[in-house]
Protein backbone atom coordinates (compact mmCIF):
# COMPACT_ATOMS: atom_id res chain seq x y z
CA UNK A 1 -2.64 -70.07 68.10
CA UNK A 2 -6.05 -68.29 68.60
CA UNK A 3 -5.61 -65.68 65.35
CA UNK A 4 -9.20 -63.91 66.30
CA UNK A 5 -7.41 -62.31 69.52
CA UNK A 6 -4.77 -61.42 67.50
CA UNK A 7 -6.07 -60.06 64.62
CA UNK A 8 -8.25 -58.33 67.45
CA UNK A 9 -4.81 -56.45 68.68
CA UNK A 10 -3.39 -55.30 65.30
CA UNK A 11 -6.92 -54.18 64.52
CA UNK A 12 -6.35 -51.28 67.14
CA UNK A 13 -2.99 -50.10 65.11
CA UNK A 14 -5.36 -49.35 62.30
CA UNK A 15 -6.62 -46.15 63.60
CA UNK A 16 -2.83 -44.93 64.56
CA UNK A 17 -1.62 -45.78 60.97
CA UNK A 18 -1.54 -43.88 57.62
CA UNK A 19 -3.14 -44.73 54.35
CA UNK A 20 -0.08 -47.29 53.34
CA UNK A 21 -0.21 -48.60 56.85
CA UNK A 22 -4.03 -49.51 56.35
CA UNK A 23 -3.13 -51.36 53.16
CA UNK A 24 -0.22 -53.59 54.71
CA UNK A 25 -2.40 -54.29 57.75
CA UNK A 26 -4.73 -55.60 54.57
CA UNK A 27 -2.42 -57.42 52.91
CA UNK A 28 -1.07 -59.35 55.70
CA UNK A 29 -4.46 -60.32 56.93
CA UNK A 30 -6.30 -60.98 53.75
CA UNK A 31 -3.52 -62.17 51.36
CA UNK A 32 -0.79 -64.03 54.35
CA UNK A 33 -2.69 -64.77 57.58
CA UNK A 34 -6.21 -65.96 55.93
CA UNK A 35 -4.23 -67.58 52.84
CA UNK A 36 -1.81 -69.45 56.05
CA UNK A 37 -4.87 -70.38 57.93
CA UNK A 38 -7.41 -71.78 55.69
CA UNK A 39 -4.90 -73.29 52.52
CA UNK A 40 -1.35 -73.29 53.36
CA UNK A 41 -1.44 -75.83 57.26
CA UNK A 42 -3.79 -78.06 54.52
CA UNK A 43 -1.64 -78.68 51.62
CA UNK A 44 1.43 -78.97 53.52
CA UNK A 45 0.45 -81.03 56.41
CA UNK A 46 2.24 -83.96 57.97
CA UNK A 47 5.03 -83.15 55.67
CA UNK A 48 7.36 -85.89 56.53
CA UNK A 49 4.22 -88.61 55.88
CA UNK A 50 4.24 -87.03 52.07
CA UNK A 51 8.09 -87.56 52.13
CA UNK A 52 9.29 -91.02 50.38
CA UNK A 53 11.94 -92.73 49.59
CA UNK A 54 12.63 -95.93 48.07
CA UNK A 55 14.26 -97.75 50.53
CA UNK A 56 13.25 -99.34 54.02
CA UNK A 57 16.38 -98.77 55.44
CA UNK A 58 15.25 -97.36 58.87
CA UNK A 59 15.90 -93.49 59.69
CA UNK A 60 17.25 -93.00 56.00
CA UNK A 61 13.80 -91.26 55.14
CA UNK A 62 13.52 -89.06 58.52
CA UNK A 63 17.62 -88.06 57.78
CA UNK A 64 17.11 -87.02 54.34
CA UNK A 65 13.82 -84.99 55.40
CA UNK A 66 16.03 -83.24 57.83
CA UNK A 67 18.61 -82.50 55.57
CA UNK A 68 16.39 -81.35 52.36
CA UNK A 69 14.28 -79.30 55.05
CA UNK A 70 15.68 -77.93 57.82
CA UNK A 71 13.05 -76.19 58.82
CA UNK A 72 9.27 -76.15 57.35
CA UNK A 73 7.48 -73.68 55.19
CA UNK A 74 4.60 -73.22 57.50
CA UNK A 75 6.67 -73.30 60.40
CA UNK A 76 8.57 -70.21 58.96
CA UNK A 77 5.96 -68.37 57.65
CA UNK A 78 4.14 -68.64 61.39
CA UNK A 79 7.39 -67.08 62.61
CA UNK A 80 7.68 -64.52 59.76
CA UNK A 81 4.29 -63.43 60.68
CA UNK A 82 4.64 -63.10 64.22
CA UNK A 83 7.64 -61.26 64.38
CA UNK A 84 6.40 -58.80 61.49
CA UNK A 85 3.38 -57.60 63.60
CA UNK A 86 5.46 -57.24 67.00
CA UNK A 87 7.03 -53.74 66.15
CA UNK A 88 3.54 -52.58 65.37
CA UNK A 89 2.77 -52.86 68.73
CA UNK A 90 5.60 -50.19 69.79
CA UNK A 91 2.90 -47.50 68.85
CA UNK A 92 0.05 -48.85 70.59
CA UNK A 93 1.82 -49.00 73.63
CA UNK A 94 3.52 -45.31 72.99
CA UNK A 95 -0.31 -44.19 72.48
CA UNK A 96 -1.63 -46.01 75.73
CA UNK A 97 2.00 -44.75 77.49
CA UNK A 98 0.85 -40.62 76.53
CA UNK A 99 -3.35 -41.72 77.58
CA UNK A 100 -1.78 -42.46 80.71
CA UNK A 101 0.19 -39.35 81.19
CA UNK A 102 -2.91 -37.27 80.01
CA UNK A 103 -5.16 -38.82 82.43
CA UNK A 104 -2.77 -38.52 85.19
CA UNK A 105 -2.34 -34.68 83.92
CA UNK A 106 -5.75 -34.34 83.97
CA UNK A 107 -6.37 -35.14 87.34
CA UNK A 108 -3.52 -33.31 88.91
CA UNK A 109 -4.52 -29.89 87.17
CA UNK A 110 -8.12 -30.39 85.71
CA UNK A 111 -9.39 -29.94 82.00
CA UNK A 112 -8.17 -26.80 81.52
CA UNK A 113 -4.91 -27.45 80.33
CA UNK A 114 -3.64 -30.85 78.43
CA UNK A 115 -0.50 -32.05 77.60
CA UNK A 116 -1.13 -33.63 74.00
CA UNK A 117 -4.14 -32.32 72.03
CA UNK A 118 -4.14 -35.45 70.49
CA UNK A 119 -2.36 -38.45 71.85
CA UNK A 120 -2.40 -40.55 68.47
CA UNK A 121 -1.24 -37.77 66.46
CA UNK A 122 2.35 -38.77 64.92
CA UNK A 123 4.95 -35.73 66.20
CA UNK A 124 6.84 -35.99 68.44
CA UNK A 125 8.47 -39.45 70.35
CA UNK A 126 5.75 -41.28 68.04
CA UNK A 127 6.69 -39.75 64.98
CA UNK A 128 10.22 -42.12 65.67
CA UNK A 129 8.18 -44.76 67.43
CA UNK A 130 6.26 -45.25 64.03
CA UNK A 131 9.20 -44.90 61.51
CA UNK A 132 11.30 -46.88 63.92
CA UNK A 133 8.82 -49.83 63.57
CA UNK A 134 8.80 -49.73 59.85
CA UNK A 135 12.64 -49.82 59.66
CA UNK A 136 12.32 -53.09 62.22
CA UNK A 137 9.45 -54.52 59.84
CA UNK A 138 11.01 -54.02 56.60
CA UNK A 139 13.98 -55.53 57.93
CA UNK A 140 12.21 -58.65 59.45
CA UNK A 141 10.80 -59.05 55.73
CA UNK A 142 14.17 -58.94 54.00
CA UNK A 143 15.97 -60.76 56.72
CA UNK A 144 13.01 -63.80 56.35
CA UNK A 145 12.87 -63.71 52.51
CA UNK A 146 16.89 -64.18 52.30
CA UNK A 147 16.47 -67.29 54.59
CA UNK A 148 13.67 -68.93 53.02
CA UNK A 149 15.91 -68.10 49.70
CA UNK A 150 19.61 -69.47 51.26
CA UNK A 151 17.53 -72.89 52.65
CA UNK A 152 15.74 -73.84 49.33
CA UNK A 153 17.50 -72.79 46.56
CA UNK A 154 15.50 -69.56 45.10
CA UNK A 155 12.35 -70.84 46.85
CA UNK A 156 12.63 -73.84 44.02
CA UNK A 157 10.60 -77.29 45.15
CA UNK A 158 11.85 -80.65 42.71
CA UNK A 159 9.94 -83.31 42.62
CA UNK A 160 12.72 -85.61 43.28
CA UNK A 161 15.74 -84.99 45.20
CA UNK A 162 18.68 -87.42 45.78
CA UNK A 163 20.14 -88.17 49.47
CA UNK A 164 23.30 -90.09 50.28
CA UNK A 165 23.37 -89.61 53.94
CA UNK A 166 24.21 -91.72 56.24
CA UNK A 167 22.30 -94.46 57.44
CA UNK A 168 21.19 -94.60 53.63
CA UNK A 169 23.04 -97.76 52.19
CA UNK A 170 23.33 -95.76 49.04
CA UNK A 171 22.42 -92.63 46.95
CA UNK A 172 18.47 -92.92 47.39
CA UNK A 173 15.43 -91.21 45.48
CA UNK A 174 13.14 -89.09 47.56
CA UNK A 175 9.68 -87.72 46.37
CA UNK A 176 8.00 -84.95 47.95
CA UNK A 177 3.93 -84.90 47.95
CA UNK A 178 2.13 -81.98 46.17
CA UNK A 179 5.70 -80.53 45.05
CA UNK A 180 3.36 -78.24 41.97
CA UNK A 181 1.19 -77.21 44.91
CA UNK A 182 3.54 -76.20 47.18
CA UNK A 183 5.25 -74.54 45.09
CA UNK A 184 2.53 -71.95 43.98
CA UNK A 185 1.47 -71.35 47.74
CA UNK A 186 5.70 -70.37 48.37
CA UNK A 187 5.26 -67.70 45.43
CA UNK A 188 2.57 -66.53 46.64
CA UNK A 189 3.55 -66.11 50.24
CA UNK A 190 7.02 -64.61 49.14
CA UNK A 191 5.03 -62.13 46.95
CA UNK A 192 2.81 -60.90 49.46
CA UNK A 193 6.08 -60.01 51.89
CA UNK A 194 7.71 -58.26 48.60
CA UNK A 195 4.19 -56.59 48.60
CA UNK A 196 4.75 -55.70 52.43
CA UNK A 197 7.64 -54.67 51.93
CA UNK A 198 7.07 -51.90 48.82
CA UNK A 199 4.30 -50.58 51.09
CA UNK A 200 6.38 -50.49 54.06
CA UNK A 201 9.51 -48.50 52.04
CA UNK A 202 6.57 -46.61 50.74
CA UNK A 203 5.12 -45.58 54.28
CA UNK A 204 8.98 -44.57 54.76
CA UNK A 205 9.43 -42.31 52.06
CA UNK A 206 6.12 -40.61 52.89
CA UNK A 207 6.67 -39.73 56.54
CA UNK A 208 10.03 -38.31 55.96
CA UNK A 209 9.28 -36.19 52.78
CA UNK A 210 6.08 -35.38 54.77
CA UNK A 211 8.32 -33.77 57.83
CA UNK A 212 10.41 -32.38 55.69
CA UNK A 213 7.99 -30.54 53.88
CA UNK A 214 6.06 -29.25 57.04
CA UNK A 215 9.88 -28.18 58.38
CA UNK A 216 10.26 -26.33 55.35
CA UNK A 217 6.84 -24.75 55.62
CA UNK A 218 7.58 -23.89 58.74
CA UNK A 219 10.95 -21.86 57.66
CA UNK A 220 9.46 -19.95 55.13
CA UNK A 221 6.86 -18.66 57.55
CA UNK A 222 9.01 -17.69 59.48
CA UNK A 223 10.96 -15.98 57.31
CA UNK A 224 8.33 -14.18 55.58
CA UNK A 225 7.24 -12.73 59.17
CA UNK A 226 11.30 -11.18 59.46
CA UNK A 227 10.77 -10.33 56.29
CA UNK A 228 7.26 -8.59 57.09
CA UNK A 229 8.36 -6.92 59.96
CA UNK A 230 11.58 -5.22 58.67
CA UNK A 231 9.23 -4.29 55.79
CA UNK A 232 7.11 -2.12 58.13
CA UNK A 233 9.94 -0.69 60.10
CA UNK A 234 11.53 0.80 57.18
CA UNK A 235 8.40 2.42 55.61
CA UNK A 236 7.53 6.02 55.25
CA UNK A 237 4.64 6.54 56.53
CA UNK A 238 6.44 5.79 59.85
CA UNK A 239 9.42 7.99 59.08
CA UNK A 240 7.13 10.90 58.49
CA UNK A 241 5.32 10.12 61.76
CA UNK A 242 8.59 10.51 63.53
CA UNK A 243 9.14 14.13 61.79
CA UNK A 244 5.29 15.40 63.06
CA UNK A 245 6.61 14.01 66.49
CA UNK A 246 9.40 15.97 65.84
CA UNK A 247 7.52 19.34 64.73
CA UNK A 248 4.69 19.24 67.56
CA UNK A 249 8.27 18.56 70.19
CA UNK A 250 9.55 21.90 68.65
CA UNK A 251 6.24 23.60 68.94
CA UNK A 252 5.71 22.71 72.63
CA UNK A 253 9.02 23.62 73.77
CA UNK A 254 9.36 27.46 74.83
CA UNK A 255 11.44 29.87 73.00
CA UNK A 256 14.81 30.23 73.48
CA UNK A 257 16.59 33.58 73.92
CA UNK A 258 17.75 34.51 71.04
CA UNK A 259 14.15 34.01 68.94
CA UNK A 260 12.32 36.39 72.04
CA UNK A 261 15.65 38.99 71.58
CA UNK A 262 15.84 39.65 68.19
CA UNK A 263 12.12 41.24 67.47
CA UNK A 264 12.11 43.60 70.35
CA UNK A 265 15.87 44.63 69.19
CA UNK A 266 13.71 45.42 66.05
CA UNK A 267 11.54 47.45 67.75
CA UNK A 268 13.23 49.40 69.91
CA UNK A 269 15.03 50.18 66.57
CA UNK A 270 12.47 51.10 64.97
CA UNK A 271 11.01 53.78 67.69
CA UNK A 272 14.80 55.08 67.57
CA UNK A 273 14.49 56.46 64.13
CA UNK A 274 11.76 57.74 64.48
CA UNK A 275 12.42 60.05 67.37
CA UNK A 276 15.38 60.89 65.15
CA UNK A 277 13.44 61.99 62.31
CA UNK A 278 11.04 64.01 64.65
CA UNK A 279 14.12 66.13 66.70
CA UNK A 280 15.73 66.98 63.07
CA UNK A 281 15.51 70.84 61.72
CA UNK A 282 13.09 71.06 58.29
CA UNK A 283 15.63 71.95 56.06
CA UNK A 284 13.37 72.74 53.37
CA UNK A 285 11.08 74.88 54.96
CA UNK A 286 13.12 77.60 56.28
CA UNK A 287 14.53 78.40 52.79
């Protein structure tokens, strides 16, 4: 396996990947793929060479391998590995999926107007790509852990174990080379995928409290702009507006017939009297 070209692909899911994301794409390169590569092939080896048992009964040694290990350590961590960096590369190819659809936008109706304003921002389809791909990775973890666990016994590794199966003429001692060694390399391995996977429930936790917080942002806003706007709808200022409206209507309008009636009813009153007063005798005067 050439692990340059792939450590060159996950190396473009750094830039698409929060903080915890940088970490894990850390941990499994420093502390699992660099720890696989230059220790772990070395001190396991050509496992079944380091396998013996004492008797030269032919294919008793090769049945009790078989049986004690179904499957090898450093064949399982190789797997682990693999499948544990496949769902990151559901967002790279989201990302190059929404670069094409720009670029093809961008040539149908030019640079004015752009479909994504960034296309490796997570909203969106890649908001779900990404958590998707940490629910598939945190399960791969847990789902490789609990075989590792169910095929040797709590990750244990005796020194001796004792086979009985057939062709073996009897119950046989088997020893297993660097048993000490081993052993410390399958703690550490299994701690680094706990490791992977606290970061990867913690990456989790952060993009949903994250959305929920920026939905609940987003509610308040928009409450506090009902809010605003009923505010200034039900001020005075405006009220008293509408009653100067209401005055200048009453000014412009002409006047109606009983307001243009009643002072020249005065008037002529008025001029009555006094052509009244004028026509009367002086009483006093002509005593």
């Amino acid at each position: 396996m050439d692990w340059k070209t792939f450590q060159a692909l996950l190396s473009g899911v750094n830039k698409y990947s929060t903080a915890f994301g940088r970490v894990w794409l850390s941990v499994v390169f420093v502390f699992r793929v660099m720890v696989y590569v230059v220790a772990a092939e070395r001190v396991w080896g050509d496992e079944q060479k380091d396998f013996d048992c004492n008797t030269k009964q032919p294919g008793c040694a090769n049945v009790c391998y078989d049986y004690f290990f179904p499957i090898s350590h450093i064949r399982l961590w190789a797997l682990q590995l693999i499948f544990v960096t496949c769902p990151s590369f559901m967002v790279v190819m989201h990302v190059a999926y929404r670069d094409d659809r720009e670029r093809k936008h961008t040539a149908k109706h030019g640079d004015s107007k752009k479909l994504y304003n960034n296309t490796g921002k997570k909203h969106g389809g890649l908001w779900w790509t990404y958590l998707v791909s940490l629910f598939v990775k945190t399960g791969i973890e847990v789902s490789f852990l609990y075989i590792l666990h169910y095929i040797y016994d709590s990750f244990y590794l005796p020194r001796l174990v004792k086979c009985h199966m057939a062709p073996c003429p009897n119950l046989v001692d088997c020893y297993i080379g660097h048993p000490t060694e081993k052993k410390v390399f399958t703690y550490f391995m299994v701690g680094a995928s706990g490791l992977c996977i606290v970061l990867n429930i913690c990456e989790i936790v952060y993009l949903i409290s994250k959305r929920f917080v920026r939905i609940a942002n987003k509610m308040s806003r928009r409450n506090r702009n009902v809010a605003v706007h009923h505010d200034e709808y039900n001020k005075d200022p405006f009220s008293n507006g509408n009653e100067t409206l209401l005055r200048r209507d009453l000014k412009d309008q002409p006047p109606s017939f009983r307001s243009a009636i009643k002072p020249s009813h005065r008037l002529s009153g008025l001029k009555l009297e006094e052509k009244i007063r004028a026509s009367a005798p002086n009483l006093s005067s002509s005593k």
